[in-house]
N, C-alpha and C. Protein backbone atom coordinates (compact mmCIF):
# COMPACT_ATOMS: atom_id res chain seq x y z
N UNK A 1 249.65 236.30 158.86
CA UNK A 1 248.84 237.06 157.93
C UNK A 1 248.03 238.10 158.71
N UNK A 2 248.08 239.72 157.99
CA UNK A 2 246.89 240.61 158.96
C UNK A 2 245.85 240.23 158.52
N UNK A 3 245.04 240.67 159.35
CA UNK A 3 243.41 240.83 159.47
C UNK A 3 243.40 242.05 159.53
N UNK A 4 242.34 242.29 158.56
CA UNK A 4 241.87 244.17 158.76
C UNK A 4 240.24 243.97 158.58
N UNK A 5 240.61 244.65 160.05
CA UNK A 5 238.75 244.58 160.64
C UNK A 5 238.01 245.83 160.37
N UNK A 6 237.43 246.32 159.69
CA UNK A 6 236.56 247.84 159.78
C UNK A 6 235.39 247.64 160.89
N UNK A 7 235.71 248.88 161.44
CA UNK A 7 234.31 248.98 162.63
C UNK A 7 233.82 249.14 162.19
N UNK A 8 232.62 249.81 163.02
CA UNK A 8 231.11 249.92 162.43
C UNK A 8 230.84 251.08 162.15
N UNK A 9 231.72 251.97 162.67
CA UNK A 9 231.86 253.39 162.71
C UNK A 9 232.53 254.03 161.47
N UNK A 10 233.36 253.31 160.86
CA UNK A 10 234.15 253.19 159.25
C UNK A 10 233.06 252.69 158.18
N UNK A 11 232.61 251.90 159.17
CA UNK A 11 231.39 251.56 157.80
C UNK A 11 230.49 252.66 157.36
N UNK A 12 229.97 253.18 158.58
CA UNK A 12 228.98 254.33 159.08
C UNK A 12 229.69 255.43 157.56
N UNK A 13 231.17 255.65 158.48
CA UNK A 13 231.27 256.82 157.55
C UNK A 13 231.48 256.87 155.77
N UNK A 14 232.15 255.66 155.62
CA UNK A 14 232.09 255.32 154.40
C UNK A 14 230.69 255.58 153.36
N UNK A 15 230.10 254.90 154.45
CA UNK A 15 228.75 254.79 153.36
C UNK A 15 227.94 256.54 153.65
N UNK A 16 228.39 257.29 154.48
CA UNK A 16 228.20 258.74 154.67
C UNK A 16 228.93 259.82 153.33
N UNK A 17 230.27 259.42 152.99
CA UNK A 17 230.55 259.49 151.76
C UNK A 17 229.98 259.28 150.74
N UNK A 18 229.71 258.14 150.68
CA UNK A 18 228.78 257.54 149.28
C UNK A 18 227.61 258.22 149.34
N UNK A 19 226.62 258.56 150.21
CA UNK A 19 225.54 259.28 150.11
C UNK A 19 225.91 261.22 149.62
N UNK A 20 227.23 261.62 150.37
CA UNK A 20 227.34 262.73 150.12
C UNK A 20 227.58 262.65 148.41
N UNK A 21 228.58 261.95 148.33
CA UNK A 21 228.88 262.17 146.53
C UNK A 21 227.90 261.60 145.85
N UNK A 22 226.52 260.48 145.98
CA UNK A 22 225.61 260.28 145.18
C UNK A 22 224.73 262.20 145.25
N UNK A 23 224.46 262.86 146.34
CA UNK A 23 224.31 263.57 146.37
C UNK A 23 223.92 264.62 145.59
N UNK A 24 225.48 264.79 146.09
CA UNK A 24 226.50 266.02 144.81
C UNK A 24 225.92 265.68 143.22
N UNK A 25 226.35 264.53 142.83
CA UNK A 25 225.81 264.35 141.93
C UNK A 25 224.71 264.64 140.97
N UNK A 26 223.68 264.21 141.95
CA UNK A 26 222.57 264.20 141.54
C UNK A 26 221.85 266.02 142.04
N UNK A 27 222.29 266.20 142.65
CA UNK A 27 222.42 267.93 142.65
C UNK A 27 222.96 268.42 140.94
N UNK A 28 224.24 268.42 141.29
CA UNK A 28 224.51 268.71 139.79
C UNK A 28 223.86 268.97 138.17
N UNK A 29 223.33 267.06 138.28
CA UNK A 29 222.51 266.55 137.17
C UNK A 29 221.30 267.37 137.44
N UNK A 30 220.90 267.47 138.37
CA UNK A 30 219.07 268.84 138.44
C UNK A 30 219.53 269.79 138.15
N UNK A 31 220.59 270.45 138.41
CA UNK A 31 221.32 272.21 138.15
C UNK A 31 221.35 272.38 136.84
N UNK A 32 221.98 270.88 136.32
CA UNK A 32 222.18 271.47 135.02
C UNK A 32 220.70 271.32 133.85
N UNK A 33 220.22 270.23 134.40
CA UNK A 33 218.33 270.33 133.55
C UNK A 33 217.82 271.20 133.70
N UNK A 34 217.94 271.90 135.22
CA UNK A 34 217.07 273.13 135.15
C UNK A 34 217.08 274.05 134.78
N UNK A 35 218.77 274.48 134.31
CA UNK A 35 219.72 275.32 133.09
C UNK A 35 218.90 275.37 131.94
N UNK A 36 219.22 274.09 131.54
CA UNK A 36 218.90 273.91 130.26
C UNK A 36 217.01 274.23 129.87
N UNK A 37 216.41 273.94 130.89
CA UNK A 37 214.84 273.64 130.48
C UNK A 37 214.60 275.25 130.42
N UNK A 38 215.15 276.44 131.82
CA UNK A 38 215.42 277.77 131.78
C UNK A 38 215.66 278.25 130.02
N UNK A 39 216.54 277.67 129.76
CA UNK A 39 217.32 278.32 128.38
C UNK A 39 216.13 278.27 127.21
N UNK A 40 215.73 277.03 127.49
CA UNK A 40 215.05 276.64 126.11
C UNK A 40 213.89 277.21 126.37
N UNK A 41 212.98 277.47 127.95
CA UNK A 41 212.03 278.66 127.93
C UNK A 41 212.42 279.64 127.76
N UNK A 42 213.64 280.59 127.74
CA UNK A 42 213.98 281.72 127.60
C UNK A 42 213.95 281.69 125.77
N UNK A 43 214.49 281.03 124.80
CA UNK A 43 214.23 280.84 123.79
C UNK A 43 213.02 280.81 123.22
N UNK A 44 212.00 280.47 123.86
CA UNK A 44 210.67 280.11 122.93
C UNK A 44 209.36 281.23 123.31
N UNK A 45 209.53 282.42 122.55
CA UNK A 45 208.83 283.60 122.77
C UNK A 45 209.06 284.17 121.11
N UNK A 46 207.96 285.01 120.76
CA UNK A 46 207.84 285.73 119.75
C UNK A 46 209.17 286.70 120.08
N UNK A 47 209.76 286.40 118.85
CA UNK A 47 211.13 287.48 118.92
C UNK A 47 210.59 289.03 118.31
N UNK A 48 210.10 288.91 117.01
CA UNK A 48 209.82 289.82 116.54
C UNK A 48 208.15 289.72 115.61
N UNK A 49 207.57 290.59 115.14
CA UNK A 49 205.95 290.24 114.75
C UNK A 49 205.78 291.93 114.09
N UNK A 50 205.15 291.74 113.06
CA UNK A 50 204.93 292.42 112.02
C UNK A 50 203.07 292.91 112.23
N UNK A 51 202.91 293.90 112.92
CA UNK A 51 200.99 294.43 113.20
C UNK A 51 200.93 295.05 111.98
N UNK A 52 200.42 294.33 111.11
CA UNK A 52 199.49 295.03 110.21
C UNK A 52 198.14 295.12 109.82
N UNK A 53 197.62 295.01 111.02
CA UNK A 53 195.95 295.06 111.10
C UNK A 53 195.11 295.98 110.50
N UNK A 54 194.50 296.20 109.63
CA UNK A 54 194.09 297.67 109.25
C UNK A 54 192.75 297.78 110.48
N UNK A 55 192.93 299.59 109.75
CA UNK A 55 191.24 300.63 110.82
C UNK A 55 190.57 299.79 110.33
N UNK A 56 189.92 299.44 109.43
CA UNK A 56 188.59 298.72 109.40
C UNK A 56 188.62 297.36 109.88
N UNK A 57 189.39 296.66 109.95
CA UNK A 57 189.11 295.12 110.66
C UNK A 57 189.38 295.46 112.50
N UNK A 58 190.12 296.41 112.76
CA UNK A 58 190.17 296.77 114.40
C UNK A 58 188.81 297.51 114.50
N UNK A 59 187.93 298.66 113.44
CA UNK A 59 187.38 298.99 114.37
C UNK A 59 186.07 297.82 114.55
N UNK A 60 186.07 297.13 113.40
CA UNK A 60 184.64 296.07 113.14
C UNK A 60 184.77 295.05 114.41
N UNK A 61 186.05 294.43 114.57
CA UNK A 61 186.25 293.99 115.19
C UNK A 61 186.10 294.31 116.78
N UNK A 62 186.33 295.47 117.47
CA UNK A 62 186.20 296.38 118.41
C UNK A 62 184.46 296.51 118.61
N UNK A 63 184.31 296.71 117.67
CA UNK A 63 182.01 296.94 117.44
C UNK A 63 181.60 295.41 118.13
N UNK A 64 182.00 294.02 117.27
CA UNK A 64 181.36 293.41 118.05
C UNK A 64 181.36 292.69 119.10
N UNK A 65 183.17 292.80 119.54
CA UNK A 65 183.20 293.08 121.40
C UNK A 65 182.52 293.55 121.74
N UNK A 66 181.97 295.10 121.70
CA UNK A 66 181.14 295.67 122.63
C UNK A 66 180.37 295.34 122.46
N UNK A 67 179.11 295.46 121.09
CA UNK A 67 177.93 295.03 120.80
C UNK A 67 177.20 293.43 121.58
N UNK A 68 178.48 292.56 121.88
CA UNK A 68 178.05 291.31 122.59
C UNK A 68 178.50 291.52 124.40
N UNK A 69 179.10 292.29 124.31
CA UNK A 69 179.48 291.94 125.81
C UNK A 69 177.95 291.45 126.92
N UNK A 70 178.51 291.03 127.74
CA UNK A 70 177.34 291.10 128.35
C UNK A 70 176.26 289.58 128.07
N UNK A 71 176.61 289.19 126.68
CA UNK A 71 175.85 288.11 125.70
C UNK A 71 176.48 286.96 125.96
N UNK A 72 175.58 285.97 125.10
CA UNK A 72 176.62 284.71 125.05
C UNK A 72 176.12 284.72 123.55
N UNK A 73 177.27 284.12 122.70
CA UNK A 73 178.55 284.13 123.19
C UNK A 73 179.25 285.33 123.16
N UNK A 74 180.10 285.85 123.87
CA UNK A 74 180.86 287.52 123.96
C UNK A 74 182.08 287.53 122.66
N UNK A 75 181.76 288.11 121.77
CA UNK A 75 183.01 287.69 120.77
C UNK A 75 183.79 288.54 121.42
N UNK A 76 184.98 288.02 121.27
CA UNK A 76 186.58 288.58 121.63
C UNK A 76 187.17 289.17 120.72
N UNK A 77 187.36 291.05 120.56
CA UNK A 77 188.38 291.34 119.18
C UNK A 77 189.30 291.02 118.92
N UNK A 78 190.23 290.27 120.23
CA UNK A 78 191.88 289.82 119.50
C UNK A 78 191.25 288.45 118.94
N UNK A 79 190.76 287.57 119.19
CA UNK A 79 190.13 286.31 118.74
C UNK A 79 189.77 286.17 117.61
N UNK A 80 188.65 287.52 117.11
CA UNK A 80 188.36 287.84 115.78
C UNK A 80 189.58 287.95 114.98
N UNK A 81 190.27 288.96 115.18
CA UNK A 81 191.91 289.63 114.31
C UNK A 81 192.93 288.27 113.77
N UNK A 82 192.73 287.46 115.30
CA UNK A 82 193.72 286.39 115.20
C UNK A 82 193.33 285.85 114.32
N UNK A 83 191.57 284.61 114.20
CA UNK A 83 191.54 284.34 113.30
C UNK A 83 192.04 284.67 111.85
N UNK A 84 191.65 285.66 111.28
CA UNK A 84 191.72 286.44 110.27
C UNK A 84 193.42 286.65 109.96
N UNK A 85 193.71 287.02 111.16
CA UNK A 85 195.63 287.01 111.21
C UNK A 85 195.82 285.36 110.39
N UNK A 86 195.54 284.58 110.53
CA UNK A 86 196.15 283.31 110.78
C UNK A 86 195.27 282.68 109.20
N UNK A 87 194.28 283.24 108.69
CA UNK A 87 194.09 283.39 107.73
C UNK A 87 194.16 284.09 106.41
N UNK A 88 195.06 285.31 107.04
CA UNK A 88 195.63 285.61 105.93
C UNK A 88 197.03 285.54 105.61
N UNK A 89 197.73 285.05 107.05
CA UNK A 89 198.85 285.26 106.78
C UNK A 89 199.47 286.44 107.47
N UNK A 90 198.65 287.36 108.04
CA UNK A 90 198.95 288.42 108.90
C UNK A 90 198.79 289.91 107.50
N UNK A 91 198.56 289.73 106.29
CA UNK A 91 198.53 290.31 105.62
C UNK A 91 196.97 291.18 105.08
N UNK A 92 196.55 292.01 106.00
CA UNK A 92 195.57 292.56 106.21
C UNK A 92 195.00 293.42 105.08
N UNK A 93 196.23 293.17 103.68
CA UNK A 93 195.73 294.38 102.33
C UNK A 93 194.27 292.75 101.75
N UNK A 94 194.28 292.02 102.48
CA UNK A 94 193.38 290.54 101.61
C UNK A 94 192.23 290.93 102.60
N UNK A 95 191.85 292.01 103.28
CA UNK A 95 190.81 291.90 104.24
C UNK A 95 189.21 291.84 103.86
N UNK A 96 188.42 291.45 104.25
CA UNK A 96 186.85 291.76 103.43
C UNK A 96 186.43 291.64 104.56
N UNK A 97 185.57 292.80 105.16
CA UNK A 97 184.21 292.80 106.09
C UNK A 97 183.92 291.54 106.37
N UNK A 98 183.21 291.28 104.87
CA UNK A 98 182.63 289.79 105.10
C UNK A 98 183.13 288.38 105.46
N UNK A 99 184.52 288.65 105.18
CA UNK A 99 184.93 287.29 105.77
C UNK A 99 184.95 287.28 107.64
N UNK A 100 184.71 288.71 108.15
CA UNK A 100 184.55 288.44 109.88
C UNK A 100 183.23 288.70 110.34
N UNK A 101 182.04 288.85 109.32
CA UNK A 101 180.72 288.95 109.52
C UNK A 101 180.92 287.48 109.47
N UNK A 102 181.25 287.15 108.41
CA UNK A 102 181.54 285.37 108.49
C UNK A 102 181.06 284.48 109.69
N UNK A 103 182.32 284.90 109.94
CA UNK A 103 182.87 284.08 111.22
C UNK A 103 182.36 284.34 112.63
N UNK A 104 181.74 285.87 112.57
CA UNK A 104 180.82 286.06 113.67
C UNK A 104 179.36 285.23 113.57
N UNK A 105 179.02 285.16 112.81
CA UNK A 105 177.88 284.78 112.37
C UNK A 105 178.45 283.34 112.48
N UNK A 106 179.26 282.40 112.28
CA UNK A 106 179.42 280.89 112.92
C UNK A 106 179.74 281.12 114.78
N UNK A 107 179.79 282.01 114.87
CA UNK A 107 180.37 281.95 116.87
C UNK A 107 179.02 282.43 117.16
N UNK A 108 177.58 283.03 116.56
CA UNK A 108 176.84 283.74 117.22
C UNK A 108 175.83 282.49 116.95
N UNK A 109 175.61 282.03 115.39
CA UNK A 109 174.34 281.48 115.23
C UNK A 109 174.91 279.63 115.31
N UNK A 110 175.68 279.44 115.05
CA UNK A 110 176.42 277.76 114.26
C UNK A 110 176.37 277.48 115.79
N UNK A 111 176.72 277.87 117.14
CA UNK A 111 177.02 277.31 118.09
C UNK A 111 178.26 276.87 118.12
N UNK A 112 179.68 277.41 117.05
CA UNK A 112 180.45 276.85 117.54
C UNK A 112 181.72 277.70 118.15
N UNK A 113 182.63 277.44 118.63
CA UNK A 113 183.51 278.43 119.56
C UNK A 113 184.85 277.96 118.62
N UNK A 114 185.61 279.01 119.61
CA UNK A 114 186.44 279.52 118.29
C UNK A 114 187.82 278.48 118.66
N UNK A 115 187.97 277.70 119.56
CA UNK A 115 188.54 276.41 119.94
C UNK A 115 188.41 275.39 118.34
N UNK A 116 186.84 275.59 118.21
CA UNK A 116 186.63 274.27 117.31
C UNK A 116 187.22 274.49 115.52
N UNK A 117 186.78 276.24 116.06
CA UNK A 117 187.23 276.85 114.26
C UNK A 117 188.62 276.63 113.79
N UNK A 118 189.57 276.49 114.90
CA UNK A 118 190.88 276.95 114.95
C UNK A 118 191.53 275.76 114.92
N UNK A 119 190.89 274.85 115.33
CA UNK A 119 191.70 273.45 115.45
C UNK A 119 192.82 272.79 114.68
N UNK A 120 192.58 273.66 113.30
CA UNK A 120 193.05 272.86 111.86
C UNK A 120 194.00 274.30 111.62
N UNK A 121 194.33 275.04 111.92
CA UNK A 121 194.68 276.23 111.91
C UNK A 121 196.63 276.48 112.58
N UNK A 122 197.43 276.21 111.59
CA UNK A 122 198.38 276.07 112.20
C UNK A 122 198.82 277.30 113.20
N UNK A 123 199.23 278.67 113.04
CA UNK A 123 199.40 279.73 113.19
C UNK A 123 198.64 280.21 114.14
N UNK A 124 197.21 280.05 114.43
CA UNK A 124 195.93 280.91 114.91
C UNK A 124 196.79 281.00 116.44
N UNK A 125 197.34 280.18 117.44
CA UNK A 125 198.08 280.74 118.71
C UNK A 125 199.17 281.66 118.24
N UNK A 126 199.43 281.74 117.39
CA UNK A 126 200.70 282.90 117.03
C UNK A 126 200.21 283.65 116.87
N UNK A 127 199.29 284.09 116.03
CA UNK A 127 198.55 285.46 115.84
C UNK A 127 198.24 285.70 117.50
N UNK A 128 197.23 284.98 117.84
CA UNK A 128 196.58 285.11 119.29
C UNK A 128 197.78 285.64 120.12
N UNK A 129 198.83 285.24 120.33
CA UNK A 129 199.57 285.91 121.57
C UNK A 129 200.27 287.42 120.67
N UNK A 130 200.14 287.65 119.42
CA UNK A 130 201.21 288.64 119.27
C UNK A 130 199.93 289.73 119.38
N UNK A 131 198.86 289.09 118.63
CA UNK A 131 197.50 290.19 118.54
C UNK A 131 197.05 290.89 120.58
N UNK A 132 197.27 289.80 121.41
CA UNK A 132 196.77 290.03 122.92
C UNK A 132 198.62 290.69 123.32
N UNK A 133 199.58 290.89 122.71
CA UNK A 133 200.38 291.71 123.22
C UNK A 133 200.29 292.81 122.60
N UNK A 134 200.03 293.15 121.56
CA UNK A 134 199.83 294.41 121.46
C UNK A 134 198.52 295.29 121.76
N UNK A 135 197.18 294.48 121.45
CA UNK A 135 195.88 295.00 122.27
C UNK A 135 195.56 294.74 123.12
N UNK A 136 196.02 293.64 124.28
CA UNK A 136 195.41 293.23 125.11
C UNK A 136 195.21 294.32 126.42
N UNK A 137 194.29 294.50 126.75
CA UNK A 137 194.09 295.68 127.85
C UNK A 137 193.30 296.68 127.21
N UNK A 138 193.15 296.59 125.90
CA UNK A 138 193.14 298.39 125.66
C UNK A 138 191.46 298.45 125.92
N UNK A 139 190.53 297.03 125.86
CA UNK A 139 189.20 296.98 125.77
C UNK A 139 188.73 296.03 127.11
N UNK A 140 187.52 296.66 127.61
CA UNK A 140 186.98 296.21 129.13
C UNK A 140 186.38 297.26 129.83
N UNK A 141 186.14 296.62 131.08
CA UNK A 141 185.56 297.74 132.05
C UNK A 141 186.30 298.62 132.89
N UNK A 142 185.89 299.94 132.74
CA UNK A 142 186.12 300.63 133.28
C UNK A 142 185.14 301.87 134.19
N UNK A 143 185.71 302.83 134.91
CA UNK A 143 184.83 303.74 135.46
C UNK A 143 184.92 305.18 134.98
N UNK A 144 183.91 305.78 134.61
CA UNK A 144 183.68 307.41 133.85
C UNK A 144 183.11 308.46 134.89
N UNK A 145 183.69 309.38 134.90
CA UNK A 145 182.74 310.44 135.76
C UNK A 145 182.19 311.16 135.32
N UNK A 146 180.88 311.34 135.39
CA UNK A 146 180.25 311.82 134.75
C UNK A 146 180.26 313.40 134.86
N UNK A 147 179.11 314.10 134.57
CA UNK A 147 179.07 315.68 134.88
C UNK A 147 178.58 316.08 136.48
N UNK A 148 177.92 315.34 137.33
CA UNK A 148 177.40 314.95 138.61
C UNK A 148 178.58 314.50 139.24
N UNK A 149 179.64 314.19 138.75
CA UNK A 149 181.22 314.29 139.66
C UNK A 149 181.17 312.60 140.03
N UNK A 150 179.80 311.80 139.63
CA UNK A 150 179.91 310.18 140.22
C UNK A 150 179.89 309.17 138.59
N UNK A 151 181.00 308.08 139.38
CA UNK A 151 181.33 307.44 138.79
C UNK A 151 181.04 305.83 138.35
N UNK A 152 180.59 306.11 136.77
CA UNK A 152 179.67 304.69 136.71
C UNK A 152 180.57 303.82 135.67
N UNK A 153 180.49 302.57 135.92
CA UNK A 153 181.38 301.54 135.20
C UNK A 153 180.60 301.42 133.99
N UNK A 154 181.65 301.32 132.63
CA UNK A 154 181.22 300.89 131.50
C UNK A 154 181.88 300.02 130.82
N UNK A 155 181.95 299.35 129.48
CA UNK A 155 182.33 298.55 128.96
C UNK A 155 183.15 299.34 127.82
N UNK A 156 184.48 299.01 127.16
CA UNK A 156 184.79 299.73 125.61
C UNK A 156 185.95 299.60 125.96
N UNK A 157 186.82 300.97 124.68
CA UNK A 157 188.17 301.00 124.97
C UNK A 157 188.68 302.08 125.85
N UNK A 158 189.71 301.21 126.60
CA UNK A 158 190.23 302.14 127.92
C UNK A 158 191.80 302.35 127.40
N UNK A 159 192.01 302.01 126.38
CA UNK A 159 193.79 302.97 126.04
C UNK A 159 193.31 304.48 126.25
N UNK A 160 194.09 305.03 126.45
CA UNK A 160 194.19 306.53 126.67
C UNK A 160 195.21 307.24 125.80
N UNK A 161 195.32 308.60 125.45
CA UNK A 161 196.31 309.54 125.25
C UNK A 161 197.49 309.37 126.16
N UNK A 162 198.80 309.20 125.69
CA UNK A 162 199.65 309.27 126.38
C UNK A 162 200.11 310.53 127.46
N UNK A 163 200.14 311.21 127.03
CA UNK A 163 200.78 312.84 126.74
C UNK A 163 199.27 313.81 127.94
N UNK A 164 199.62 313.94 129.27
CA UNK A 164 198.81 314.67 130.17
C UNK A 164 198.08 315.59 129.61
N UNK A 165 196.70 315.78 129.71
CA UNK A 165 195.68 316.55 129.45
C UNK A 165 195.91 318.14 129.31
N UNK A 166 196.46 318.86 128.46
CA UNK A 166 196.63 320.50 128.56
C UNK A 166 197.99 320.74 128.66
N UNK A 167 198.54 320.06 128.08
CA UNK A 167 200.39 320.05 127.49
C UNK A 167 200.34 319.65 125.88
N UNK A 168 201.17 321.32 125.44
CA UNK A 168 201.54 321.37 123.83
C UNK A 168 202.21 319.74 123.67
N UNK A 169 202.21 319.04 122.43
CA UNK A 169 202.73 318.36 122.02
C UNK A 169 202.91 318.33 120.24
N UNK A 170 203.62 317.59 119.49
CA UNK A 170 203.63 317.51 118.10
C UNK A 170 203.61 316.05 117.91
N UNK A 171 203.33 316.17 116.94
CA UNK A 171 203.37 314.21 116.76
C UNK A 171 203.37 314.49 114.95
N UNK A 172 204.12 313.09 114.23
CA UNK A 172 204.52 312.48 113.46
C UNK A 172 203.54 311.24 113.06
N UNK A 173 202.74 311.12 112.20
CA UNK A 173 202.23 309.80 111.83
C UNK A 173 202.83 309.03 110.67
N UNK A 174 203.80 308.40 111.74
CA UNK A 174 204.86 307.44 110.73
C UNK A 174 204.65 306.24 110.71
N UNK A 175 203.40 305.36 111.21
CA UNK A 175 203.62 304.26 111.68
C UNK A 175 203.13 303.70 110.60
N UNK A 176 204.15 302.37 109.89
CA UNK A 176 204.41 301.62 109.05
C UNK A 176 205.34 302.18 107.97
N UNK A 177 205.70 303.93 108.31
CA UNK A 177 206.69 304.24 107.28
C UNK A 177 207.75 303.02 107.73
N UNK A 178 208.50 303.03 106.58
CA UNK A 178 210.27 302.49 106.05
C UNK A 178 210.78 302.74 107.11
N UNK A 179 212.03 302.03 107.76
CA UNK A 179 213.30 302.41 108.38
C UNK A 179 213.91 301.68 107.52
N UNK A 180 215.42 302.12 107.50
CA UNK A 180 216.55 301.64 107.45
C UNK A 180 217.72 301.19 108.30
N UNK A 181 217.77 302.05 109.31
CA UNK A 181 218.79 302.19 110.39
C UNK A 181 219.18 301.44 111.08
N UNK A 182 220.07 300.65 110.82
CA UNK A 182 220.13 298.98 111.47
C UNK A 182 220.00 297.89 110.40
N UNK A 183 218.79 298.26 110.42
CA UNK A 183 218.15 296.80 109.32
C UNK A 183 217.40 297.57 108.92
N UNK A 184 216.68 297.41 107.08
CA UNK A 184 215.58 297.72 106.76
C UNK A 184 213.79 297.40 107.52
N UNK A 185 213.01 297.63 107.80
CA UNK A 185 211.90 297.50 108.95
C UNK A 185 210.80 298.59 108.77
N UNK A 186 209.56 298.11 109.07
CA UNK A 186 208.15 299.02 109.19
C UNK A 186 208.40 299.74 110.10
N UNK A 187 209.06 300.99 110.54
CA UNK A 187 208.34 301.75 111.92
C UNK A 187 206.89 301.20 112.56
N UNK A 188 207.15 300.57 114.03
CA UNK A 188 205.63 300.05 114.34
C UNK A 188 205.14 301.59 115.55
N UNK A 189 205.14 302.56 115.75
CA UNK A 189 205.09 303.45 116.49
C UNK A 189 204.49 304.75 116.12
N UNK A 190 204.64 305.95 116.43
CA UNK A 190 203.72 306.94 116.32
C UNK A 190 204.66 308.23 117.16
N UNK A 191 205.49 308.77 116.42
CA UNK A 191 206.23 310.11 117.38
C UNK A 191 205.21 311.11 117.58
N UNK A 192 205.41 311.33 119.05
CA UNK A 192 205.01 312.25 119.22
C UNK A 192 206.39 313.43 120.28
N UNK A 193 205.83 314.50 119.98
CA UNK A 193 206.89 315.00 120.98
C UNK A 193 206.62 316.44 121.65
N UNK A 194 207.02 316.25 122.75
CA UNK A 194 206.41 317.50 123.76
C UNK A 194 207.43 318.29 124.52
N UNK A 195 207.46 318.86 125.46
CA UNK A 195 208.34 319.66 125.81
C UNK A 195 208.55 318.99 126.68
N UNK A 196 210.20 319.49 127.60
CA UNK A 196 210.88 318.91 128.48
C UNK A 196 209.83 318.95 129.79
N UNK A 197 209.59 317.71 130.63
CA UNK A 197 209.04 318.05 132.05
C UNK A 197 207.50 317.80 131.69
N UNK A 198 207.39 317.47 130.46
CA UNK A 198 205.12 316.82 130.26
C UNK A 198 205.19 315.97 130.28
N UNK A 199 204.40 315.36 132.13
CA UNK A 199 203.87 313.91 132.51
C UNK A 199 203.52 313.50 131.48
N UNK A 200 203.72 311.98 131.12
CA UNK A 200 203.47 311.13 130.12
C UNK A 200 203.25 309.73 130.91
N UNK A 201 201.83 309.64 130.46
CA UNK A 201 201.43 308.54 130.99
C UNK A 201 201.51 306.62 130.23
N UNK A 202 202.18 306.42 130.91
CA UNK A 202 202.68 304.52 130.28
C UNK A 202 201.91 303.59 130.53
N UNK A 203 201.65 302.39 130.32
CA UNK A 203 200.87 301.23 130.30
C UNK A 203 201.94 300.24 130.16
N UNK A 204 202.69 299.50 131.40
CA UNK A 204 203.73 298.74 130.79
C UNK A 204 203.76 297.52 130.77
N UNK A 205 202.74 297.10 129.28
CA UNK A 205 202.34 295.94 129.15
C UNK A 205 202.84 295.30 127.92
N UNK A 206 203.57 295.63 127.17
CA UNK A 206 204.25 295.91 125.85
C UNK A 206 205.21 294.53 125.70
N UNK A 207 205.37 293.13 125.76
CA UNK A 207 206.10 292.21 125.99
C UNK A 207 207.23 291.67 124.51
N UNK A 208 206.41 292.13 123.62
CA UNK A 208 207.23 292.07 122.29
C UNK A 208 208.39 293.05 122.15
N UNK A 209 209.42 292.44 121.32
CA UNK A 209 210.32 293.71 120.91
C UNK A 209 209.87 294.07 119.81
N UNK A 210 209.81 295.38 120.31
CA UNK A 210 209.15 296.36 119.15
C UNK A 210 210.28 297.74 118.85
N UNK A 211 209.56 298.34 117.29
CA UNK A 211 210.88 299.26 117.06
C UNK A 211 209.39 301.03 117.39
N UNK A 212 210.04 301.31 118.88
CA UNK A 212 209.74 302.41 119.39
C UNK A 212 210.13 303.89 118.22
């Protein structure tokens, strides 16, 4: 009868195998979770969002950012909007002054923050990230030069004119007209148009798809 003896060196490599293909394996199995967890963050972002904020709740809203800065508590205008977004539904023709004197008046005098208001509030982070992608930046500190040529920091809104200082341009105020073209849709934008070769200055902070 044979005897079959494995050295120690067969053992060695054997079990050098088994570690390579547990390995592999388990390489694999992470490649493909990390696929997948990739995918499903690439999936979970505002696809599309409808700004219909009116002038009077941006600019009220805008007043008592500035009016508090500096204060406690500092109201926040996308914070304000959002609320209000998330209470109406995003439908800004239901707007009343008073319902964000309201609510300033619970963040200024009630002591309470807008964490506690929101709690019960399904929507209020949806408004919040679509409201801070489209305004976020446009309000804060910045520096002005004055007529003395020196430059002092202030607080407000720092969006700017696109279109370089002392270049013809035309512009179109279409924004919320109708489209059709594709799909029926609000124009969310503002044509303007200038001649070939006028610096135009960008801000490229814009994370939503939007119809330019």
């Amino acid at each position: 009868m044979r005897k079959f003896v494995i050295s120690p060196k067969g053992i060695a490599a054997e079990l050098l195998l088994i570690v390579l293909a547990a390995a592999l394996l388990f390489g694999r199995a992470n490649a493909e979770k990390t696929a997948a967890v990739a995918e499903e963050k690439e999936d979970d972002y505002i696809k599309w969002v409808e700004f219909n904020v009116s002038y009077e709740a941006l600019d009220k809203a805008y007043q008592y950012d500035v009016d508090t800065y500096g204060k406690e508590p500092h109201l926040d205008w996308i914070e304000l909007l959002s609320y209000l977004g998330a209470k109406y539904g995003g439908d800004f023709t239901s707007y009343k002054a008073g319902d964000m004197d309201a609510l300033a008046e619970q963040l200024s005098q009630d002591g309470a923050d807008m964490e506690a208001l929101t709690k019960d509030m399904q929507y209020y982070e949806y408004y919040h990230e679509a409201y801070e992608s489209v305004l976020g930046g446009m309000v804060g500190t910045f520096k002005i030069q004055g007529e003395d040529g020196k430059y002092t920091e202030t607080y407000g809104l720092k969006a700017y004119h696109p279109i370089a200082k002392g270049f013809p341009y035309g512009d179109y105020d279409d924004f919320g007209v109708s489209r059709t073209y594709g799909y029926k849709r609000n124009h969310l934008g503002h044509d303007m148009m200038g001649q070939v070769g006028t610096p135009i200055c960008i801000i490229n902070r814009i994370h939503l798809k939007r119809d330019a």
